[in-house]
C-alpha atoms as a PDB file:
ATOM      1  CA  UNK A   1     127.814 101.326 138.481  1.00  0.00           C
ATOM      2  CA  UNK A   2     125.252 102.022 141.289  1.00  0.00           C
ATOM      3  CA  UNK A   3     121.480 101.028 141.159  1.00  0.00           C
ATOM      4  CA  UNK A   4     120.440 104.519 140.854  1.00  0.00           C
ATOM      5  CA  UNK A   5     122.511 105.299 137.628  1.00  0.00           C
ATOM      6  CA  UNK A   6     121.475 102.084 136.377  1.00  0.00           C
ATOM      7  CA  UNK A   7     118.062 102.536 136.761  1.00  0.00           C
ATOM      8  CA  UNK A   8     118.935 106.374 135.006  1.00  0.00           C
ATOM      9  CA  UNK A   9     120.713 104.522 132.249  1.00  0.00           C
ATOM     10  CA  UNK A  10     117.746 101.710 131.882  1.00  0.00           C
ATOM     11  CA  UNK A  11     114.582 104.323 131.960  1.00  0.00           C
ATOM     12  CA  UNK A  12     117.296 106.246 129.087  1.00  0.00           C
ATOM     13  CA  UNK A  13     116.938 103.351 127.050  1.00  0.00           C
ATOM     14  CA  UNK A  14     113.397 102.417 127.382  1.00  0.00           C
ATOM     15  CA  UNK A  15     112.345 106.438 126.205  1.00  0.00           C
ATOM     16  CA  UNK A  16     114.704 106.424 123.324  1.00  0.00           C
ATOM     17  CA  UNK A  17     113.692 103.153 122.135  1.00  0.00           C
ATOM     18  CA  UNK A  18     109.823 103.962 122.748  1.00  0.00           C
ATOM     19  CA  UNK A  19     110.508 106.985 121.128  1.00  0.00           C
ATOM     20  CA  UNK A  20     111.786 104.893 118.023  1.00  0.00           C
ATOM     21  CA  UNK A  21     109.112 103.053 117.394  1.00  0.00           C
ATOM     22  CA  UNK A  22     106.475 106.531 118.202  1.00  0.00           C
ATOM     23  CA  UNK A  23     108.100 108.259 115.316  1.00  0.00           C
ATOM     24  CA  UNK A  24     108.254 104.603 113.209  1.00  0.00           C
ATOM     25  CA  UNK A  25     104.204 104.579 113.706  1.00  0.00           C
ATOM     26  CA  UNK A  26     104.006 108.553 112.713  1.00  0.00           C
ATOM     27  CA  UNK A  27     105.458 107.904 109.551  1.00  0.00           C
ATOM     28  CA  UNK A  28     102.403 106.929 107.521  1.00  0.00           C
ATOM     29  CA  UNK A  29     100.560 109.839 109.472  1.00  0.00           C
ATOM     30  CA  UNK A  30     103.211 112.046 108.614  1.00  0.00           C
ATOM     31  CA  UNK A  31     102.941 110.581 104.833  1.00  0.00           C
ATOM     32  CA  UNK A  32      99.524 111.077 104.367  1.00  0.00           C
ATOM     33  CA  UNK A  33      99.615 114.745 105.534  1.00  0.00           C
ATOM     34  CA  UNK A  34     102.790 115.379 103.330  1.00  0.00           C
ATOM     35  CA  UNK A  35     100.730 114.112 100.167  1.00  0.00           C
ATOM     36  CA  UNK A  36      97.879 116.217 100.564  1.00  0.00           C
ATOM     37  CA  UNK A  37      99.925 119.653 100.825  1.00  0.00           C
ATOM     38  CA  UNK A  38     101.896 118.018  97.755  1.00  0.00           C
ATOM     39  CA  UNK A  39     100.580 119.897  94.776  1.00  0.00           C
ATOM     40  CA  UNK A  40     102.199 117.535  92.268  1.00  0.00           C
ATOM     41  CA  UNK A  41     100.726 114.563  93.914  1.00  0.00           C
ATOM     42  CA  UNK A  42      97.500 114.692  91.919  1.00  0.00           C
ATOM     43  CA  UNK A  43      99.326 113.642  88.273  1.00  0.00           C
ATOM     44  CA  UNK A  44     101.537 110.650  89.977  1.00  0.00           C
ATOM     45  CA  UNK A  45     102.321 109.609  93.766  1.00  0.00           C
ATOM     46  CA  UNK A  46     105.442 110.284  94.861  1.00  0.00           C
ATOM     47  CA  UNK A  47     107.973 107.676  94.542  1.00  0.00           C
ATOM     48  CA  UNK A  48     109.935 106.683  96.308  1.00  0.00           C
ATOM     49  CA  UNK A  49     107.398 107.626  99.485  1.00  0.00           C
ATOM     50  CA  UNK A  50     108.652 111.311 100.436  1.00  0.00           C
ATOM     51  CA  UNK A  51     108.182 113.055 103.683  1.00  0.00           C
ATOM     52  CA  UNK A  52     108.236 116.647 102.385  1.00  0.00           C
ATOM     53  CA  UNK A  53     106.505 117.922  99.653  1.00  0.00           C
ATOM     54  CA  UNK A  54     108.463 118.713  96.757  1.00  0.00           C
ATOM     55  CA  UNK A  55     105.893 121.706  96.073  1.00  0.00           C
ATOM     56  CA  UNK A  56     103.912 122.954  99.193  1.00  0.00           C
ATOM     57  CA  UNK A  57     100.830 124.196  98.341  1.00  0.00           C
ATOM     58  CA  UNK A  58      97.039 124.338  99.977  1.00  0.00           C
ATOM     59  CA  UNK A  59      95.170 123.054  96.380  1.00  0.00           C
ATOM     60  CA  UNK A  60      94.232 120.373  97.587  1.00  0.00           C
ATOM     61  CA  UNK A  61      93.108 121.223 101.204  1.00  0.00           C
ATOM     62  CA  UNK A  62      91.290 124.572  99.131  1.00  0.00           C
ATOM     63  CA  UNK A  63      89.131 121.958  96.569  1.00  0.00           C
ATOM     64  CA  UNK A  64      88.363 119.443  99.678  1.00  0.00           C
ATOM     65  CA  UNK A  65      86.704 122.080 101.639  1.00  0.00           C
ATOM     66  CA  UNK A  66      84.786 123.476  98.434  1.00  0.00           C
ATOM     67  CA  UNK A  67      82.989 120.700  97.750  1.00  0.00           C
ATOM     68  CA  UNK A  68      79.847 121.218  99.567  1.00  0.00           C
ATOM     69  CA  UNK A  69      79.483 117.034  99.985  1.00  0.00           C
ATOM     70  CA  UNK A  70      81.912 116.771 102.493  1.00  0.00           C
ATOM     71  CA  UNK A  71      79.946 119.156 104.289  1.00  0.00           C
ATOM     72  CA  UNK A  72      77.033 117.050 103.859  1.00  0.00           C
ATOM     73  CA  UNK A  73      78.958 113.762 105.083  1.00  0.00           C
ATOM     74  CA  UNK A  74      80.275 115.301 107.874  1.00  0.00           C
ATOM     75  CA  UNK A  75      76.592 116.071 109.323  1.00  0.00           C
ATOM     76  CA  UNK A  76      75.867 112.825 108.381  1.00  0.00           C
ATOM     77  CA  UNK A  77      78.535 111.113 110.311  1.00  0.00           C
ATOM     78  CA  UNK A  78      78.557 113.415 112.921  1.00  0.00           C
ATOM     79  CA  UNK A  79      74.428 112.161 112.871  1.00  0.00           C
ATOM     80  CA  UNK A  80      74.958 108.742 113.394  1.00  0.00           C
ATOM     81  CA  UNK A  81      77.740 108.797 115.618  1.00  0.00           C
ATOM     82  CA  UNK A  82      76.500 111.325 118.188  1.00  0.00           C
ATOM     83  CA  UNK A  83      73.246 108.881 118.258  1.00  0.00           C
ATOM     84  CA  UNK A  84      75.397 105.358 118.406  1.00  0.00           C
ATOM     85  CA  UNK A  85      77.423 106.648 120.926  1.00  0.00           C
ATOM     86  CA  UNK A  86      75.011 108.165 123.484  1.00  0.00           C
ATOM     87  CA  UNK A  87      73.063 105.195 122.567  1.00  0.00           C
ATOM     88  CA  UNK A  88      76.105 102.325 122.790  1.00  0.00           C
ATOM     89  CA  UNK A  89      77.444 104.162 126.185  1.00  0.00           C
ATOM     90  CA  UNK A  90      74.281 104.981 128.368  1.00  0.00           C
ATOM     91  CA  UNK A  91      73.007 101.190 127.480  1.00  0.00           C
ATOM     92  CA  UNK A  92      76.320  99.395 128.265  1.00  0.00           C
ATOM     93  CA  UNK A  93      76.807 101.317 131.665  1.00  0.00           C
ATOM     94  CA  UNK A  94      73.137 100.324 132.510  1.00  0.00           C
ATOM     95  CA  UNK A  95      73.731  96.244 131.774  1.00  0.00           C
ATOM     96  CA  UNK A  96      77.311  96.442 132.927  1.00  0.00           C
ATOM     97  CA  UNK A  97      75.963  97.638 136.665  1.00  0.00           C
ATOM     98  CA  UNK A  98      73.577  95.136 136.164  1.00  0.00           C
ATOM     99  CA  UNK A  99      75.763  92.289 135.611  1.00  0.00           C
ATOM    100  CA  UNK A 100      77.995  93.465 138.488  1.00  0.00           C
ATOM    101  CA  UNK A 101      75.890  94.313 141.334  1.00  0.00           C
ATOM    102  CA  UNK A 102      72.679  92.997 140.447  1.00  0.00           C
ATOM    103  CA  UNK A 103      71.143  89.835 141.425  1.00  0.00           C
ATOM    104  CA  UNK A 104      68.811  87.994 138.912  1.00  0.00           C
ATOM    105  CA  UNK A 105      68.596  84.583 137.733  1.00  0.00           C
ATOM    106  CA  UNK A 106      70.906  83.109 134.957  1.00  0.00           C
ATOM    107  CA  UNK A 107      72.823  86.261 135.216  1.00  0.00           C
ATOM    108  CA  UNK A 108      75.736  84.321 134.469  1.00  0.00           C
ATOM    109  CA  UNK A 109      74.832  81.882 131.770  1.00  0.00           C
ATOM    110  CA  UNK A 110      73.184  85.987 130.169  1.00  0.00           C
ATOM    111  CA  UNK A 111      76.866  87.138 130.375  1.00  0.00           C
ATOM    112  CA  UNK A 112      78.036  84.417 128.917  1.00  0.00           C
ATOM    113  CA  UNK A 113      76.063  84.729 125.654  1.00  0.00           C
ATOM    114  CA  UNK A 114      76.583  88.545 125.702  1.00  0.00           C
ATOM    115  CA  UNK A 115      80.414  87.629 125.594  1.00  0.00           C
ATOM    116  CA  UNK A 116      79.956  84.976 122.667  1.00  0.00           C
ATOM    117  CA  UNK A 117      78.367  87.631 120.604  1.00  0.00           C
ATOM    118  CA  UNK A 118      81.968  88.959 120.743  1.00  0.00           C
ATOM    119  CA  UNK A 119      83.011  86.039 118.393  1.00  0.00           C
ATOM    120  CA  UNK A 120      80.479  87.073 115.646  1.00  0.00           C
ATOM    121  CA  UNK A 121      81.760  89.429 113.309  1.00  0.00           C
ATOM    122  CA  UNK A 122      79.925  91.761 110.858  1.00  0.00           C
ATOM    123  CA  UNK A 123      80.355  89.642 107.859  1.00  0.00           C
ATOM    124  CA  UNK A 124      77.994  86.566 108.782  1.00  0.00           C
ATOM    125  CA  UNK A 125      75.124  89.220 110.332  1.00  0.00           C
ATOM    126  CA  UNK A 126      75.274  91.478 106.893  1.00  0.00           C
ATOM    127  CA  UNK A 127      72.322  89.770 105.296  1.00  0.00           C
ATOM    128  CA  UNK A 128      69.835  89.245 108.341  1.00  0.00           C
ATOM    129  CA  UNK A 129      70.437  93.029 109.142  1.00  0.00           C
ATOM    130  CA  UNK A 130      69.580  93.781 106.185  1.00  0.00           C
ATOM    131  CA  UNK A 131      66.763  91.992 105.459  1.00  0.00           C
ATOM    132  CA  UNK A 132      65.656  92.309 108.779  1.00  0.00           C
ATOM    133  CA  UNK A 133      65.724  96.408 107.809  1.00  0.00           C
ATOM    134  CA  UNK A 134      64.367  95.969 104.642  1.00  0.00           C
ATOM    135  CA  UNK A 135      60.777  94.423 105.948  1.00  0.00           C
ATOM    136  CA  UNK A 136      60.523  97.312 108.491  1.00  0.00           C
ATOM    137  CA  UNK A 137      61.775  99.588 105.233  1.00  0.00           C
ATOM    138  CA  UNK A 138      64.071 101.138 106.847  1.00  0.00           C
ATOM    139  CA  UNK A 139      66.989 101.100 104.383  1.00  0.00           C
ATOM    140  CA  UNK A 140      68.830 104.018 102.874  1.00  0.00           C
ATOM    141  CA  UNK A 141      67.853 105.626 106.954  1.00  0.00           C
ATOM    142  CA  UNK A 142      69.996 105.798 109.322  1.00  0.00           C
ATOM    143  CA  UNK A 143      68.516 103.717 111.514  1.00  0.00           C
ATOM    144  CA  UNK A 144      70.467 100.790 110.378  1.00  0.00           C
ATOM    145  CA  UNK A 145      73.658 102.367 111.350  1.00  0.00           C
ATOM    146  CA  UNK A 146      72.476 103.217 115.089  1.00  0.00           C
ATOM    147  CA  UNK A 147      69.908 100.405 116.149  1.00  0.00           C
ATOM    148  CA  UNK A 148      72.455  97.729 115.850  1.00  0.00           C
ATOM    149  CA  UNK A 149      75.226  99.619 117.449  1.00  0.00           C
ATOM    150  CA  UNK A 150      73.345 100.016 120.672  1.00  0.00           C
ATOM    151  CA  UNK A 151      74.344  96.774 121.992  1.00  0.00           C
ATOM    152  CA  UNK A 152      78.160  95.758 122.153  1.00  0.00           C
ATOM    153  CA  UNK A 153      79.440  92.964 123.603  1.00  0.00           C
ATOM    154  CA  UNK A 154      83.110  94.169 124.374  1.00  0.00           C
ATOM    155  CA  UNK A 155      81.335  97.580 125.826  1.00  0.00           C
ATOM    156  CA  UNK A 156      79.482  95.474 128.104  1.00  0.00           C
ATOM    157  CA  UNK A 157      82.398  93.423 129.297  1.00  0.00           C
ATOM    158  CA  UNK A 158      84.232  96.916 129.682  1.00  0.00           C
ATOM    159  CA  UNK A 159      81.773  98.109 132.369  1.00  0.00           C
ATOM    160  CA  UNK A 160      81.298  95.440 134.102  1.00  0.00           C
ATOM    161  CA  UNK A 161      84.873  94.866 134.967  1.00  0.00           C
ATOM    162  CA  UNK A 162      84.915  98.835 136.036  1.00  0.00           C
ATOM    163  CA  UNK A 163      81.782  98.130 138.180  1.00  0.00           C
ATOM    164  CA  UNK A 164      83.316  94.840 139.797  1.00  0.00           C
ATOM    165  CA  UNK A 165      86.150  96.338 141.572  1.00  0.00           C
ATOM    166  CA  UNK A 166      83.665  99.204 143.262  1.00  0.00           C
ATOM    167  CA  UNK A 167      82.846  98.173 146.708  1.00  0.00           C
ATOM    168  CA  UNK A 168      78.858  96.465 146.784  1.00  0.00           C
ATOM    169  CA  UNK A 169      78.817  98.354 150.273  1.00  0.00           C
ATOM    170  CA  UNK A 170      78.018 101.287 148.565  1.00  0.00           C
ATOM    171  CA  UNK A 171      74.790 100.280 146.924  1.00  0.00           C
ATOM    172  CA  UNK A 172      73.878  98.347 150.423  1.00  0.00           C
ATOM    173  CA  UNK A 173      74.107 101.482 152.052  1.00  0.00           C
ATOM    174  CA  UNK A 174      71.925 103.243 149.582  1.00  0.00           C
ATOM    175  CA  UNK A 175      69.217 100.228 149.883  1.00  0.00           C
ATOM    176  CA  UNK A 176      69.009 100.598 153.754  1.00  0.00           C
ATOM    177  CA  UNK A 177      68.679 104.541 152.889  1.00  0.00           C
ATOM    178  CA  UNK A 178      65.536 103.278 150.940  1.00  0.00           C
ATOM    179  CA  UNK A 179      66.739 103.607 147.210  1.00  0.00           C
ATOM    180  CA  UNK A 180      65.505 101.592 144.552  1.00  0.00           C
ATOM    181  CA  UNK A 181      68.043 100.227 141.726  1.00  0.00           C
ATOM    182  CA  UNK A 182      68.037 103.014 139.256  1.00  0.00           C
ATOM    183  CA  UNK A 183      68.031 105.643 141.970  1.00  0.00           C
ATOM    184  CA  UNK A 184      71.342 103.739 143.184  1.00  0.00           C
ATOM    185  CA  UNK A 185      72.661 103.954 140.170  1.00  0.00           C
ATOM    186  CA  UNK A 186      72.221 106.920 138.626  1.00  0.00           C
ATOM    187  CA  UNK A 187      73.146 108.483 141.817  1.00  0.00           C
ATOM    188  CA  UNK A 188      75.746 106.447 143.669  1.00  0.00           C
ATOM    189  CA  UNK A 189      77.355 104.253 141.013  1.00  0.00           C
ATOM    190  CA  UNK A 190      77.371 106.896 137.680  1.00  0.00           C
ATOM    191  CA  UNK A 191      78.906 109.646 139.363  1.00  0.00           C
ATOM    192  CA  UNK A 192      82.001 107.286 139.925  1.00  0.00           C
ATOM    193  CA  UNK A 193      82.193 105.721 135.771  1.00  0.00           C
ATOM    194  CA  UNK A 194      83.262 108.589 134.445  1.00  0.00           C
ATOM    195  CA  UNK A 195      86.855 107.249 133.326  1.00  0.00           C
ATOM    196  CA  UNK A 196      84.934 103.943 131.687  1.00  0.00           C
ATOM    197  CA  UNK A 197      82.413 106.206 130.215  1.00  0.00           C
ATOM    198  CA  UNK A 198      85.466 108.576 128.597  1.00  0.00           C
ATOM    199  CA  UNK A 199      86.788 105.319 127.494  1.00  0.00           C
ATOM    200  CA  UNK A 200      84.169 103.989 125.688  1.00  0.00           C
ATOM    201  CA  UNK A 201      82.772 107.253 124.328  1.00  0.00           C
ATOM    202  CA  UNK A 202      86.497 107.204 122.549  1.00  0.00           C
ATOM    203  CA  UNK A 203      86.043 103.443 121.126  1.00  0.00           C
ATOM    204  CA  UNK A 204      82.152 103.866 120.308  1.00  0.00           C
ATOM    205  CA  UNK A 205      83.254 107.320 118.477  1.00  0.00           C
ATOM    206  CA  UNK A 206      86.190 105.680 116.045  1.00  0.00           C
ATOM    207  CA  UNK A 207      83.994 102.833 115.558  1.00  0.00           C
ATOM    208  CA  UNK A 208      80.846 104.387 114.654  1.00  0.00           C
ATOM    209  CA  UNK A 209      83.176 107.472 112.748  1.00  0.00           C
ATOM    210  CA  UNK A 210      85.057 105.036 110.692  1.00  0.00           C
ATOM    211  CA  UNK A 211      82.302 102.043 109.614  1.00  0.00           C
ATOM    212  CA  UNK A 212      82.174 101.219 105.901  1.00  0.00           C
ATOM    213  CA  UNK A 213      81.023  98.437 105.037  1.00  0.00           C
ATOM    214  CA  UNK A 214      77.537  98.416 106.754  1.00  0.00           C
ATOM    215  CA  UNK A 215      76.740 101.999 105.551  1.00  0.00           C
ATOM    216  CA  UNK A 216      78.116 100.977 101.731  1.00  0.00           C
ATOM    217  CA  UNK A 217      75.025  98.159 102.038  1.00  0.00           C
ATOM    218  CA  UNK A 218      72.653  99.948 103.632  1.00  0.00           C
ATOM    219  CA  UNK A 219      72.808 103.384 102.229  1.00  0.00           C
ATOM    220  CA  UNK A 220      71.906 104.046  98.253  1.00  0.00           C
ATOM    221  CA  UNK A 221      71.495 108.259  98.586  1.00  0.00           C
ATOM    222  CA  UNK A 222      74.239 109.920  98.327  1.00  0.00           C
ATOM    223  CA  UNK A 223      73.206 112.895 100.379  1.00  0.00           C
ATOM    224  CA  UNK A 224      73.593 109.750 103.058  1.00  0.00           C
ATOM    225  CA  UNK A 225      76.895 108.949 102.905  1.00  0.00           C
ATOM    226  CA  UNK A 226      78.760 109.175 105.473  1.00  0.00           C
ATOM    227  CA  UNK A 227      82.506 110.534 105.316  1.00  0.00           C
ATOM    228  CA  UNK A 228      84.314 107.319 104.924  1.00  0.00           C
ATOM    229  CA  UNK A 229      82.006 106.280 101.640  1.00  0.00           C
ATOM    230  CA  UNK A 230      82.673 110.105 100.670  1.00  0.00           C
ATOM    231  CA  UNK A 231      86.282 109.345 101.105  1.00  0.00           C
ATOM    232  CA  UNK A 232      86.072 106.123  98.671  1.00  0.00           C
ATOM    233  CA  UNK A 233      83.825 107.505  96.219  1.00  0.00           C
ATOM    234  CA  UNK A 234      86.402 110.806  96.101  1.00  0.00           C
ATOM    235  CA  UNK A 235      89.510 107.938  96.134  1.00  0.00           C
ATOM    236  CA  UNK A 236      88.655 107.964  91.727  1.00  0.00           C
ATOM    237  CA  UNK A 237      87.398 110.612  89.922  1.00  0.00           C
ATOM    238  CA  UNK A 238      86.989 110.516  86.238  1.00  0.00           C
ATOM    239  CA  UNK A 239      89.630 107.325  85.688  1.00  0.00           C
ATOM    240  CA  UNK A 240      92.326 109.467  87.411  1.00  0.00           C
ATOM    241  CA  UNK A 241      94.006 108.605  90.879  1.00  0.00           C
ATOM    242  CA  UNK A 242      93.513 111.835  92.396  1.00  0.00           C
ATOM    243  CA  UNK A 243      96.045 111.027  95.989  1.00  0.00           C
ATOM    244  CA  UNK A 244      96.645 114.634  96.869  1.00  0.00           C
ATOM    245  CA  UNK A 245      93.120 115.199  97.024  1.00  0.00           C
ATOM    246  CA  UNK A 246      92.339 111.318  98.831  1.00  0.00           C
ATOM    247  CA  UNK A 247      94.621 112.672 101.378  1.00  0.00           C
ATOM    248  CA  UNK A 248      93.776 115.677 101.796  1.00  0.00           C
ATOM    249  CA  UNK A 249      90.302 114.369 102.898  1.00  0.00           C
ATOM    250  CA  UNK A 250      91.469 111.950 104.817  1.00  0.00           C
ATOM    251  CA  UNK A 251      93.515 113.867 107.106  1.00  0.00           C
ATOM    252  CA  UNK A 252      90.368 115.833 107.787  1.00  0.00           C
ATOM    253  CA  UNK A 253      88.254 113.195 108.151  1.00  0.00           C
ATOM    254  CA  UNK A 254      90.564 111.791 111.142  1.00  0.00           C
ATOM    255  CA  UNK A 255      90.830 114.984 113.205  1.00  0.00           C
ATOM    256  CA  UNK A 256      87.482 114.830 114.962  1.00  0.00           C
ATOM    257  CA  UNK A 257      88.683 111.580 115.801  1.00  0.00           C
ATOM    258  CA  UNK A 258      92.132 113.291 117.002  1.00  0.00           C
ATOM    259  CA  UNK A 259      90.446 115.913 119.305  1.00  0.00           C
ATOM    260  CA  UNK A 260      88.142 113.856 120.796  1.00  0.00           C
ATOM    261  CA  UNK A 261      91.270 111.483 121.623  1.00  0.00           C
ATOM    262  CA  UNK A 262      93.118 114.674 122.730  1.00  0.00           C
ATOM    263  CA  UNK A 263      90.573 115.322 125.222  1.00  0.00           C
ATOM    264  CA  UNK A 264      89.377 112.354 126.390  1.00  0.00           C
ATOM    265  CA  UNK A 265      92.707 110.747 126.625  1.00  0.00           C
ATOM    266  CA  UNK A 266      93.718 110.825 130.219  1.00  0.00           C
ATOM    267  CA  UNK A 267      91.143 108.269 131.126  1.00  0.00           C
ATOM    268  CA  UNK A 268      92.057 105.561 129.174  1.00  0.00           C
ATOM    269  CA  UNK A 269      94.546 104.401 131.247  1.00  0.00           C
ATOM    270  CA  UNK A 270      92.977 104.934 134.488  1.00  0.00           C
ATOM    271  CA  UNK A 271      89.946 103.098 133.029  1.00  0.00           C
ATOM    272  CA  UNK A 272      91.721 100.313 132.173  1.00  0.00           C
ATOM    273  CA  UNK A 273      93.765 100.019 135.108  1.00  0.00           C
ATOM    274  CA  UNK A 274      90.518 100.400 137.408  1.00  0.00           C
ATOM    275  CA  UNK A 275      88.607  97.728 135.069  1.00  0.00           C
ATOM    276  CA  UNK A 276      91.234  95.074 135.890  1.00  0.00           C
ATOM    277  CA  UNK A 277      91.226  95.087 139.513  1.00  0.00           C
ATOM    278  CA  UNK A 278      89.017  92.697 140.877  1.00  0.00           C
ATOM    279  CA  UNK A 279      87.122  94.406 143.762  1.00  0.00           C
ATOM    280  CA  UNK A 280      85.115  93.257 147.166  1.00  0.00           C
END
């Protein structure tokens, strides 16, 4: 066999077994979907697990979208994740430049605690947030939810690895021209992030979209919740397991999540690439 119909028979292989494991992960996707257009689904789940509905119907879809609360938690997510992410993005581009082309003292030993915070989880920082929020009574806000998004370790890391591998000449060349750090970056080095800034708009939005546990302690209104503590709350109703209607709600609470992605989605692999390449 020649090289070139081996290398037809390999790149054969690789798509059918890529394409194995694609349709493997769609399957719960794929579940979830089939469930909420399931109009039986709502007196007992489905089992064995079934990929088509034994009676297709819209119910469920029809009762999610009457229910003027998930209305309300959509604003509210769509609230506090507009705000964390324009928030999270612009100030992780601004100390990502800085920790790549700037020069200041113990910029390194700085970076170096902005990368430990990466070994922190949510869990030990629940109570300090909160009573941190509580003596500036700021609780059942969303405040809470934004304020301590804004800075993100892994974000940080992110930009800075972009901003390494673009050449330094440029930003000597706009400092013989006369122009001051912000004016070098906003006009010189910004222009250029736009596949790092795609990249983490995408991770700041699922983040943000899909928090739980934070919200759950922090917010006590209901007209506050967000759509994943509208999604729990809706998970019971009355002592009965309502799944057709769980996800039904679910699947629309992921497709702002899916567009976004659908959009956005070219970048993340340039981004990446880019971010990992070491430059002069």
């Amino acid at each position: 066999m020649n090289p070139k119909m081996n290398e037809k028979v390999t790149n054969i292989a690789q798509f059918v077994v890529l394409l194995i494991f694609g349709i493997l992960l769609m399957i719960p996707f794929i579940w979830m979907v089939s469930v909420g257009f399931d109009r039986t689904a709502n007196i007992t789940l489905p089992f064995p697990p079934r990929l088509i509905p034994e009676e297709v119907a819209s119910f469920n879809y029809k009762i999610v979208f009457e229910n003027g609360r998930l209305v309300q938690s959509y604003l509210n997510s769509a609230i506090v994740t507009i705000s964390s992410v324009l928030l999270q993005v612009f100030a992780s581009l601004l100390a990502g430049y800085a920790f790549s082309k700037g020069t200041f003292k113990y910029k390194k030993l700085l970076f170096l605690l902005v990368l430990c915070t990466l070994m922190i989880p949510m869990e030990p920082r629940l109570i300090p947030l909160y009573t941190l929020f509580n003596k500036v009574d700021l609780l059942n806000t969303f405040w809470p939810l934004i304020l301590p998004t804004v800075i993100n370790g892994m974000l940080i890391f992110l930009c800075k690895q972009f901003f390494d591998q673009l050449p330094s000449t440029l930003r000597e060349a706009a400092q013989i021209d006369g122009a001051g750090e912000f004016r070098i970056f906003f006009t010189v080095y910004l222009p250029l992030a736009g596949p790092i800034a795609a990249t983490m708009v995408i991770l700041s939005f699922i983040w943000s979209w899909n928090d739980f546990m934070w919200p759950l302690v922090v917010l006590s209104d209901q007209d506050l919740h967000t759509v994943p503590l509208y999604l729990s709350s809706f998970a019971l109703e009355n002592g009965t397991s309502l799944a057709g209607l769980t996800m039904a709600l679910a699947t629309v609470s992921i497709l702002p999540i899916i567009v976004l992605y659908l959009f956005l989605q070219r970048y993340i692999i340039q981004s990446i690439a880019l971010s990992g390449v070491k430059g002069e």
